[in-house]
C-alpha atoms as a PDB file:
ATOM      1  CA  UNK A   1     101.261 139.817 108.554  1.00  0.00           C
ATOM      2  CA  UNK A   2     101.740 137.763 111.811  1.00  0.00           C
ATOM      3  CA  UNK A   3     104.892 135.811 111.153  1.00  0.00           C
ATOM      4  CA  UNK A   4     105.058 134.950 115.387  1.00  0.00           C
ATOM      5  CA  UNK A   5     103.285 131.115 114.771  1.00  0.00           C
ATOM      6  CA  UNK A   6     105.955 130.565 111.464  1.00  0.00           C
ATOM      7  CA  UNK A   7     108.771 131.186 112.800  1.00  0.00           C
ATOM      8  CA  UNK A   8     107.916 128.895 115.573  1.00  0.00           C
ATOM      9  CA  UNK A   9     106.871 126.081 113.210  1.00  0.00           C
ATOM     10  CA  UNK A  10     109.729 126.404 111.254  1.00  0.00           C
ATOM     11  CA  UNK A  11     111.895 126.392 114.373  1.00  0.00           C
ATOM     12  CA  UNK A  12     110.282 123.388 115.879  1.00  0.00           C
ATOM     13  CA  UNK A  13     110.224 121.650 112.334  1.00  0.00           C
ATOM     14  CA  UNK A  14     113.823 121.947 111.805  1.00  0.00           C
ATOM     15  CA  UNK A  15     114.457 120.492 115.019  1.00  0.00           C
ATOM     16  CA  UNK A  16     112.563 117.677 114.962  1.00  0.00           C
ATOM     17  CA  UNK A  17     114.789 116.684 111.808  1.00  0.00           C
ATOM     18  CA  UNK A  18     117.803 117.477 113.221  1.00  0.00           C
ATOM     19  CA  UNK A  19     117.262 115.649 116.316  1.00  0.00           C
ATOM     20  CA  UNK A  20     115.010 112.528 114.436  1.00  0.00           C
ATOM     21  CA  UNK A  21     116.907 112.614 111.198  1.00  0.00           C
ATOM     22  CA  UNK A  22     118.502 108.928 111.804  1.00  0.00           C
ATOM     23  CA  UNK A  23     115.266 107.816 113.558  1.00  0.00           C
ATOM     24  CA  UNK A  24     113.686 108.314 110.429  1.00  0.00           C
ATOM     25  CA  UNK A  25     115.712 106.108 108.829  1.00  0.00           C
ATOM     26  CA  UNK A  26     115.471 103.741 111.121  1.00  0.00           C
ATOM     27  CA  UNK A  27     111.425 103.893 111.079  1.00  0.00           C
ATOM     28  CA  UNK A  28     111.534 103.235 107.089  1.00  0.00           C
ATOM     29  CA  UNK A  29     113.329 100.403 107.600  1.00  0.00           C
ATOM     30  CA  UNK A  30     110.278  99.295 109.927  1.00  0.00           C
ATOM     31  CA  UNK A  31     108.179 100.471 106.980  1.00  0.00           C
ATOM     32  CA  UNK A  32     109.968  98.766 103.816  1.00  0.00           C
ATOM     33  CA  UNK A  33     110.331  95.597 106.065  1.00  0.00           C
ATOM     34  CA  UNK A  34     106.520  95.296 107.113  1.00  0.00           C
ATOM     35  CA  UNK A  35     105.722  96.000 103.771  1.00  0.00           C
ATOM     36  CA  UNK A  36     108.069  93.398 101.859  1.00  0.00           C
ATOM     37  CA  UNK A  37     106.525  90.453 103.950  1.00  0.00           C
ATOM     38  CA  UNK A  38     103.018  91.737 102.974  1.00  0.00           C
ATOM     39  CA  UNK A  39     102.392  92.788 106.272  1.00  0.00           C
ATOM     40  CA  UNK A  40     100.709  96.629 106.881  1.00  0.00           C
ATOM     41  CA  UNK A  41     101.745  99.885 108.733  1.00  0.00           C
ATOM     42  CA  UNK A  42      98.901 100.348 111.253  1.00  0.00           C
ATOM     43  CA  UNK A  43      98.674 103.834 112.015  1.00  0.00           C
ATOM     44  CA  UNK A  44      96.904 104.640 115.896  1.00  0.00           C
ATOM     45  CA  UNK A  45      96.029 107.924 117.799  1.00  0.00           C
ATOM     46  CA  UNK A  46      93.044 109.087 119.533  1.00  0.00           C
ATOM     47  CA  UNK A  47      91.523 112.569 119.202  1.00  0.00           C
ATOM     48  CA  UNK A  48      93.244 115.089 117.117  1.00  0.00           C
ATOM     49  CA  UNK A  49      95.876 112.521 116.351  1.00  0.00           C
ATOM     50  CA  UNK A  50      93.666 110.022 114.975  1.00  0.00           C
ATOM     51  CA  UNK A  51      94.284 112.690 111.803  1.00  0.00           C
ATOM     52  CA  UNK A  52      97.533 111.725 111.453  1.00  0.00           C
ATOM     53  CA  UNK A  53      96.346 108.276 110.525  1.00  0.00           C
ATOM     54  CA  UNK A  54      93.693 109.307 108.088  1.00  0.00           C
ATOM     55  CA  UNK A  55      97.023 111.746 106.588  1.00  0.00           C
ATOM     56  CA  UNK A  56      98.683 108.631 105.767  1.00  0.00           C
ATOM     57  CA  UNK A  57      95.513 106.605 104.320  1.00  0.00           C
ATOM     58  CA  UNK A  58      94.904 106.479 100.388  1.00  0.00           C
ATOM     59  CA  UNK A  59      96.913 109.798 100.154  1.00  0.00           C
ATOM     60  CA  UNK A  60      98.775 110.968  96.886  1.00  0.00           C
ATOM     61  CA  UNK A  61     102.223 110.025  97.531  1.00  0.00           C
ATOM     62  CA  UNK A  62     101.331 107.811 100.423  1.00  0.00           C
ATOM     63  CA  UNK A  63     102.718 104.282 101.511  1.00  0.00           C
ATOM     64  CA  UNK A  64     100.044 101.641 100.378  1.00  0.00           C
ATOM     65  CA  UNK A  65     100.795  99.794 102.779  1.00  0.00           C
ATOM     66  CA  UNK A  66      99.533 102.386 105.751  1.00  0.00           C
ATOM     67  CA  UNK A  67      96.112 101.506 107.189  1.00  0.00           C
ATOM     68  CA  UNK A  68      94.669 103.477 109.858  1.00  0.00           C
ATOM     69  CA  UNK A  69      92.879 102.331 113.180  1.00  0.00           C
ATOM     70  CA  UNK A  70      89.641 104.262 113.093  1.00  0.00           C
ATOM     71  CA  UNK A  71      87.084 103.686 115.677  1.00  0.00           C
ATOM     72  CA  UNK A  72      84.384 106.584 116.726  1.00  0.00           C
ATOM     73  CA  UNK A  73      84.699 106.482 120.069  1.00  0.00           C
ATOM     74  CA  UNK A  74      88.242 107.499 119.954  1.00  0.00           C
ATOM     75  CA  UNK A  75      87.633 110.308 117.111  1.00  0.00           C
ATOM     76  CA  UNK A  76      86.390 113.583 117.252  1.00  0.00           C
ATOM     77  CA  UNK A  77      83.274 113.573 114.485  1.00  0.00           C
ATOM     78  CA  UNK A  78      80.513 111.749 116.870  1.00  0.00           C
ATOM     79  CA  UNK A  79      81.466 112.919 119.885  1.00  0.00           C
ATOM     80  CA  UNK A  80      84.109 114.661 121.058  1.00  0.00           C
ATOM     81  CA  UNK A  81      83.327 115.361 124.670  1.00  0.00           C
ATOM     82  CA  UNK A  82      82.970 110.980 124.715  1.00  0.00           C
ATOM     83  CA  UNK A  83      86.042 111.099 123.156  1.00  0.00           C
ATOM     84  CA  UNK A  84      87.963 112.569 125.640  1.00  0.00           C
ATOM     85  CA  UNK A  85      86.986 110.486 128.234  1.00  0.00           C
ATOM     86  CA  UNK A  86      87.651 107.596 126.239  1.00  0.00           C
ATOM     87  CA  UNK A  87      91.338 107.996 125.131  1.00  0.00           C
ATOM     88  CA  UNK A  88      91.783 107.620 129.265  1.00  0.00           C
ATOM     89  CA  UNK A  89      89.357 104.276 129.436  1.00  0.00           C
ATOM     90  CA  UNK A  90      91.648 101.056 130.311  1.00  0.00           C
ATOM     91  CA  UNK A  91      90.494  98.380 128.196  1.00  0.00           C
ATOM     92  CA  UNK A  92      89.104 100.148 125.051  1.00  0.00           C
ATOM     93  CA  UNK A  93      91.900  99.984 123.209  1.00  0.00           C
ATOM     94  CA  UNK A  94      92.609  95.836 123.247  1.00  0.00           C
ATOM     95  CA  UNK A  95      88.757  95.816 122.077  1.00  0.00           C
ATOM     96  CA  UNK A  96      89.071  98.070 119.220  1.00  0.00           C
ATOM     97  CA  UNK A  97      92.651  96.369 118.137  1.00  0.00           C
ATOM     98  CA  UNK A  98      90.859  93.035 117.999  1.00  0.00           C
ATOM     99  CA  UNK A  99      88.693  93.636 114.964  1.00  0.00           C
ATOM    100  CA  UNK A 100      92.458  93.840 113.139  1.00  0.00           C
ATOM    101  CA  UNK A 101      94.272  91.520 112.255  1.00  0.00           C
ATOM    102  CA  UNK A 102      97.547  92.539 113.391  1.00  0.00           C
ATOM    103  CA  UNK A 103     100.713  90.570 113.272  1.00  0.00           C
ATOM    104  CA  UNK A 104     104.287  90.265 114.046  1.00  0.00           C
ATOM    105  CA  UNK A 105     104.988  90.973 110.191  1.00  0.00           C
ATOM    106  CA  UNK A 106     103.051  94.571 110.522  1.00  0.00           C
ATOM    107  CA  UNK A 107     104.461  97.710 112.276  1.00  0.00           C
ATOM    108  CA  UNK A 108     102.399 100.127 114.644  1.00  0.00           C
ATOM    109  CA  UNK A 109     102.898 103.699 114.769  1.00  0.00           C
ATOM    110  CA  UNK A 110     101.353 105.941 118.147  1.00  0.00           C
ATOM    111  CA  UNK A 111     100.906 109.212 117.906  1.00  0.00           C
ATOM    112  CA  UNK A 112      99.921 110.840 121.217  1.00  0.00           C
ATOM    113  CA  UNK A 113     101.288 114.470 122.107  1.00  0.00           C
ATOM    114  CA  UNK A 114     101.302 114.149 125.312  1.00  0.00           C
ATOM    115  CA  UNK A 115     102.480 110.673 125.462  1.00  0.00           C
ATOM    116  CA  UNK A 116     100.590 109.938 128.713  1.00  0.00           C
ATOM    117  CA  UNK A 117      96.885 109.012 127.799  1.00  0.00           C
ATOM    118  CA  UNK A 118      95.535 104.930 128.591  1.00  0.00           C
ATOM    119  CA  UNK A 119      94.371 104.463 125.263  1.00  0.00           C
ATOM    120  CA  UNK A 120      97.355 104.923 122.781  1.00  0.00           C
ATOM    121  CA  UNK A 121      99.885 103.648 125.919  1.00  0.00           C
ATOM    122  CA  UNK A 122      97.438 100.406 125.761  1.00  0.00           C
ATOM    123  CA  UNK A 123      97.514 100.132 122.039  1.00  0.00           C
ATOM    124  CA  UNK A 124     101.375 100.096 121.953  1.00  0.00           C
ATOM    125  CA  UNK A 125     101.469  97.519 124.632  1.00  0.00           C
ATOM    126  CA  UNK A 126      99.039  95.311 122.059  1.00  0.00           C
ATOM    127  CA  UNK A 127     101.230  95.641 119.222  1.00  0.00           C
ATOM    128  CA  UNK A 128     104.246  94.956 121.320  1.00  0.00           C
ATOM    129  CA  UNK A 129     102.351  91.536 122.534  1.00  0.00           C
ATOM    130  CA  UNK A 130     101.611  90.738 118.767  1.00  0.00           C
ATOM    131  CA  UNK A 131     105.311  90.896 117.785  1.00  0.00           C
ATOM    132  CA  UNK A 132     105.026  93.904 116.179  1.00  0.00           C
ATOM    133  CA  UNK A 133     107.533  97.121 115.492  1.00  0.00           C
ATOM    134  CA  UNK A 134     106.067  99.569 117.854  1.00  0.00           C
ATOM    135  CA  UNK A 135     107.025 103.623 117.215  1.00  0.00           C
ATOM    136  CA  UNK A 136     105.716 105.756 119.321  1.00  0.00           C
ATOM    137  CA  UNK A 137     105.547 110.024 118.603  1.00  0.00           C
ATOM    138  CA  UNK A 138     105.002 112.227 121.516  1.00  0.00           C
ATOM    139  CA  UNK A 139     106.490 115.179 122.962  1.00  0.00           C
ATOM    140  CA  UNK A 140     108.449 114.333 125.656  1.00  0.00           C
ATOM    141  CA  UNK A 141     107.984 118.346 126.724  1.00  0.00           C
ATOM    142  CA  UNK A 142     104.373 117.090 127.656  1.00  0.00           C
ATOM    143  CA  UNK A 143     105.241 113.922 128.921  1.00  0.00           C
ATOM    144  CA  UNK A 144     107.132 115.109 131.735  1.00  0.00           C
ATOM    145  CA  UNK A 145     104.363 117.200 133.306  1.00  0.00           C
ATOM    146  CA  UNK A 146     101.586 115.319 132.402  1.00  0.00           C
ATOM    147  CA  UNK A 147      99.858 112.800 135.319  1.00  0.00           C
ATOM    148  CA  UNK A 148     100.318 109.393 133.923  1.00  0.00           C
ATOM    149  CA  UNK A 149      97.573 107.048 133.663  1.00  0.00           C
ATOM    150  CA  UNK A 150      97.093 103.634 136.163  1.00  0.00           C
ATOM    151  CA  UNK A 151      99.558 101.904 133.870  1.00  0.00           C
ATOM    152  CA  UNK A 152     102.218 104.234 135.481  1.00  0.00           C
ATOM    153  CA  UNK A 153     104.265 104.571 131.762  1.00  0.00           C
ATOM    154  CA  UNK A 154     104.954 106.951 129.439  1.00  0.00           C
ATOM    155  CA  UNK A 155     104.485 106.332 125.895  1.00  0.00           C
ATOM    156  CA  UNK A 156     108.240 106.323 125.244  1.00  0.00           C
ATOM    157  CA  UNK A 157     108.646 103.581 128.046  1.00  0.00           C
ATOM    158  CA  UNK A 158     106.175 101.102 125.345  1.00  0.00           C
ATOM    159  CA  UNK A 159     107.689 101.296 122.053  1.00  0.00           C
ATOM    160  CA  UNK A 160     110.779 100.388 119.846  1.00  0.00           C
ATOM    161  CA  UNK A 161     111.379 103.517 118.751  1.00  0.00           C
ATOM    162  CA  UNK A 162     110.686 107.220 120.139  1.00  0.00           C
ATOM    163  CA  UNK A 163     110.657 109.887 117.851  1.00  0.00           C
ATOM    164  CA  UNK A 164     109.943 113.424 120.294  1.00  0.00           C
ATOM    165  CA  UNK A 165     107.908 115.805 118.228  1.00  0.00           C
ATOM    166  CA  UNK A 166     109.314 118.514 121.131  1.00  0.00           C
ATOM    167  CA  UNK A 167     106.220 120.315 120.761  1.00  0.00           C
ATOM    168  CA  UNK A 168     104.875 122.231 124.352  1.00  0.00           C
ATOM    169  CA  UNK A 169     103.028 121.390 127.092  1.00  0.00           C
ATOM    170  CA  UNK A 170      99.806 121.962 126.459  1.00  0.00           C
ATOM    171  CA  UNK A 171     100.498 121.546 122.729  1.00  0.00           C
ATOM    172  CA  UNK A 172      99.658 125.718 122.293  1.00  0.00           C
ATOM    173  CA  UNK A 173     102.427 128.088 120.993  1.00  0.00           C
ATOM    174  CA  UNK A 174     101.578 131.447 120.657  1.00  0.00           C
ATOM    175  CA  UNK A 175     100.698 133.423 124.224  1.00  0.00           C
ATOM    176  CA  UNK A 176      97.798 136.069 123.729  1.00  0.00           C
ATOM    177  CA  UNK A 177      96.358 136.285 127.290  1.00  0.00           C
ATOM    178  CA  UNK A 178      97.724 135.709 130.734  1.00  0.00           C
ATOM    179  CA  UNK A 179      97.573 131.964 131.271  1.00  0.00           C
ATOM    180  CA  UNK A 180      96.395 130.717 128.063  1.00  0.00           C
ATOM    181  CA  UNK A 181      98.173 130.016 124.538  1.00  0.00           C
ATOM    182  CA  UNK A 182      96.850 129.244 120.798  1.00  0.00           C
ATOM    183  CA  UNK A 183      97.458 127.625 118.128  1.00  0.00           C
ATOM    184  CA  UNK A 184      98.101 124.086 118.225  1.00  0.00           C
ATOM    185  CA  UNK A 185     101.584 122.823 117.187  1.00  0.00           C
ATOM    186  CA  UNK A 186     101.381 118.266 117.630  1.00  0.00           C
ATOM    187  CA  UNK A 187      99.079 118.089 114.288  1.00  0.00           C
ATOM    188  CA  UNK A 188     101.904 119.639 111.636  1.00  0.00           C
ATOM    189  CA  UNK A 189     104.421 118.423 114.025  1.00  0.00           C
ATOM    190  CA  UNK A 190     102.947 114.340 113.415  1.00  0.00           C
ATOM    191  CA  UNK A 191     101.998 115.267 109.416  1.00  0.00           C
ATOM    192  CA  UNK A 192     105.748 116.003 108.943  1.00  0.00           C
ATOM    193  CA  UNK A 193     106.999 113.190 111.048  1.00  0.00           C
ATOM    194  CA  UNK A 194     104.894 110.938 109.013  1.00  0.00           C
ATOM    195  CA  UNK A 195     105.763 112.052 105.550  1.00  0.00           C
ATOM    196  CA  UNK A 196     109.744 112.220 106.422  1.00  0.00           C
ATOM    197  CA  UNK A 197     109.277 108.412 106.835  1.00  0.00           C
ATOM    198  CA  UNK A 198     107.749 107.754 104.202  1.00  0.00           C
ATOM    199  CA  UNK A 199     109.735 109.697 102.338  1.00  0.00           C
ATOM    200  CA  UNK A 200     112.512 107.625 103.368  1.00  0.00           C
ATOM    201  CA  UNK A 201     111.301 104.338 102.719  1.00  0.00           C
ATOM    202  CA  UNK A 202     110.448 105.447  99.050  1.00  0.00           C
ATOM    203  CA  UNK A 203     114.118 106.062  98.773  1.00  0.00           C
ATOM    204  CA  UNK A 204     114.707 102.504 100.103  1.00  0.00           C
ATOM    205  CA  UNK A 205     111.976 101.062  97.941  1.00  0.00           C
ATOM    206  CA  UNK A 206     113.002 103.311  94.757  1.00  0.00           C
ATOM    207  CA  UNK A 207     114.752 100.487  92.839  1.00  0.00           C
ATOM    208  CA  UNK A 208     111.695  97.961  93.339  1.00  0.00           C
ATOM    209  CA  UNK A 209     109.704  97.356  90.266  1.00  0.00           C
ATOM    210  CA  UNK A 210     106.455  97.854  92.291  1.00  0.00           C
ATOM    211  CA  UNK A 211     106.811 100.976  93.915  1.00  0.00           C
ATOM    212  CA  UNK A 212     104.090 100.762  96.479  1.00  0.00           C
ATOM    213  CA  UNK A 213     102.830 104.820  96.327  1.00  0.00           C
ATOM    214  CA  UNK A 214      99.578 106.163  95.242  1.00  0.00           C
ATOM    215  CA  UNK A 215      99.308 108.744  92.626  1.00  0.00           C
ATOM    216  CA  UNK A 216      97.363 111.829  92.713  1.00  0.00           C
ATOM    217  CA  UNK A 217      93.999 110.212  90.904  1.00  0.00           C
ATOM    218  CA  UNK A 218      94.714 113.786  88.785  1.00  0.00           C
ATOM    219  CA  UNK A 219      97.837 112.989  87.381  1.00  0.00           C
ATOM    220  CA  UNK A 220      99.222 111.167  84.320  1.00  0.00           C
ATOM    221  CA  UNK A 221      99.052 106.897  84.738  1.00  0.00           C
ATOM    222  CA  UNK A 222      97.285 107.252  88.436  1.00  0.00           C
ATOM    223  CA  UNK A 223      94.689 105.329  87.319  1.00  0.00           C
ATOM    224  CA  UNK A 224      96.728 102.520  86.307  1.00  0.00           C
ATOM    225  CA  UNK A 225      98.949 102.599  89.021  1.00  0.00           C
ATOM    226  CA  UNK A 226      97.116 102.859  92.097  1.00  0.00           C
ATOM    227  CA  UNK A 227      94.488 100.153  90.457  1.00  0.00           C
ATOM    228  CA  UNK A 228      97.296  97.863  91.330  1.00  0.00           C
ATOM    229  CA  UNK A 229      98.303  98.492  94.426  1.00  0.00           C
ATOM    230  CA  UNK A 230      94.319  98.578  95.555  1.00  0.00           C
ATOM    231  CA  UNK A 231      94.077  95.092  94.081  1.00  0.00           C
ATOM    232  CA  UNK A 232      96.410  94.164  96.503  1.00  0.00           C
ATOM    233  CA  UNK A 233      95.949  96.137  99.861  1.00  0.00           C
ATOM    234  CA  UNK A 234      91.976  96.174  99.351  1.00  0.00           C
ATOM    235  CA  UNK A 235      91.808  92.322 100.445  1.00  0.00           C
ATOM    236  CA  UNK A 236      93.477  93.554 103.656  1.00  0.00           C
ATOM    237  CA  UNK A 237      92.779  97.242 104.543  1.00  0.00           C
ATOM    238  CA  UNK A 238      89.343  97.011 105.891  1.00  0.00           C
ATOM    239  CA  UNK A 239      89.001 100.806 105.545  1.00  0.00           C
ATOM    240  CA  UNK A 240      89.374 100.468 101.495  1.00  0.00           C
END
């Protein structure tokens, strides 16, 4: 059994909530604050992190609050190759943000591993504009070595709070030829990011009589309770 890719996930993992344990914190507080004025966690990323927003969407012990921005030209189902090119196009992100109605009572999380690309750097700057909490999750590993794009900032530089994922360059971990690694690290890296907030704005929210969390729809009183909360966040989640 190949135990080389754990025990750098696990390593990496640990760190992340060593380093980000009080950002966290701080993020939930984004979260419960957003979500007491009835405003939504908008959730952004383009290619493979465009999954972390659909991880945080309608989920079994997810936020109900969460909506994801999902647009096909910056996801990977229609066309990927497009998609590419796209996350680097000035102006695409404003467009797609403006069929949203996103306001200085919502926050915005970024995830973007390299923390370089147009797209999610132009999104950030939107939310920012709109009054919004901004976070932003890249790894500033990447960031570093990556060419920036004509907006001449980093993620990091755009956002009220950083939280580093310190994944790679080149978001690979495990070298098997000269020149070349596999296996991905940014997508597990964002998942747990994600779900440590939410997990701590749950404990700030625990004492609320609405607890705003899904159920699994295969578990005792889901029915009941996440017909309530979609009676609610279906009038302003377009992607209900």
């Amino acid at each position: 059994m190949s135990t080389d890719y754990l025990n750098l996930i696990v390593k990496l993992l640990k760190k992340i909530n060593k380093k980000n344990n009080k950002k966290f914190v701080q993020a939930a507080k984004y979260f419960y604050n957003s979500y007491k004025k009835n405003g939504l966690i908008y959730i952004f990323g383009t290619g493979h992190s465009h999954l972390i927003s659909l991880d945080g969407h309608y989920r079994a012990g997810g936020l109900a609050a969460i909506c994801p921005i999902l647009n096909e030209k910056i996801m990977l189902h229609k066309n990927a190759i497009k998609g590419s090119v796209h996350e680097r196009t000035p102006g695409l992100s404003n467009k797609i943000l403006k069929k949203y109605d996103i306001t200085s009572t919502d926050t915005f999380v970024v995830f973007s591993n390299s923390g370089v690309n147009h797209a999610p750097i132009e999104a950030a700057k939107y939310a920012l504009k709109k009054g919004c909490k901004v976070i932003a999750i890249s790894s500033s590993n990447y960031a570093k070595i990556a060419p920036l794009s004509k907006i001449g900032k980093k993620l990091s530089d755009v956002c009220s709070l950083h939280i580093d994922n310190f994944g790679p360059p080149g978001d690979a971990l495990i070298s098997v030829k000269k020149n070349i690694k596999v296996s991905a690290f940014s997508t597990i890296a964002g998942s747990f990011i994600l779900n440590s907030i939410i997990k701590e704005t749950a404990k700030i929210a625990k004492k609320d009589k609405n607890f705003p969390f899904y159920i699994s729809s295969n578990m005792p009183k889901a029915k009941k309770n996440n017909k309530k909360l979609l009676n609610k966040y279906k009038k302003i989640n377009p992607h209900l």
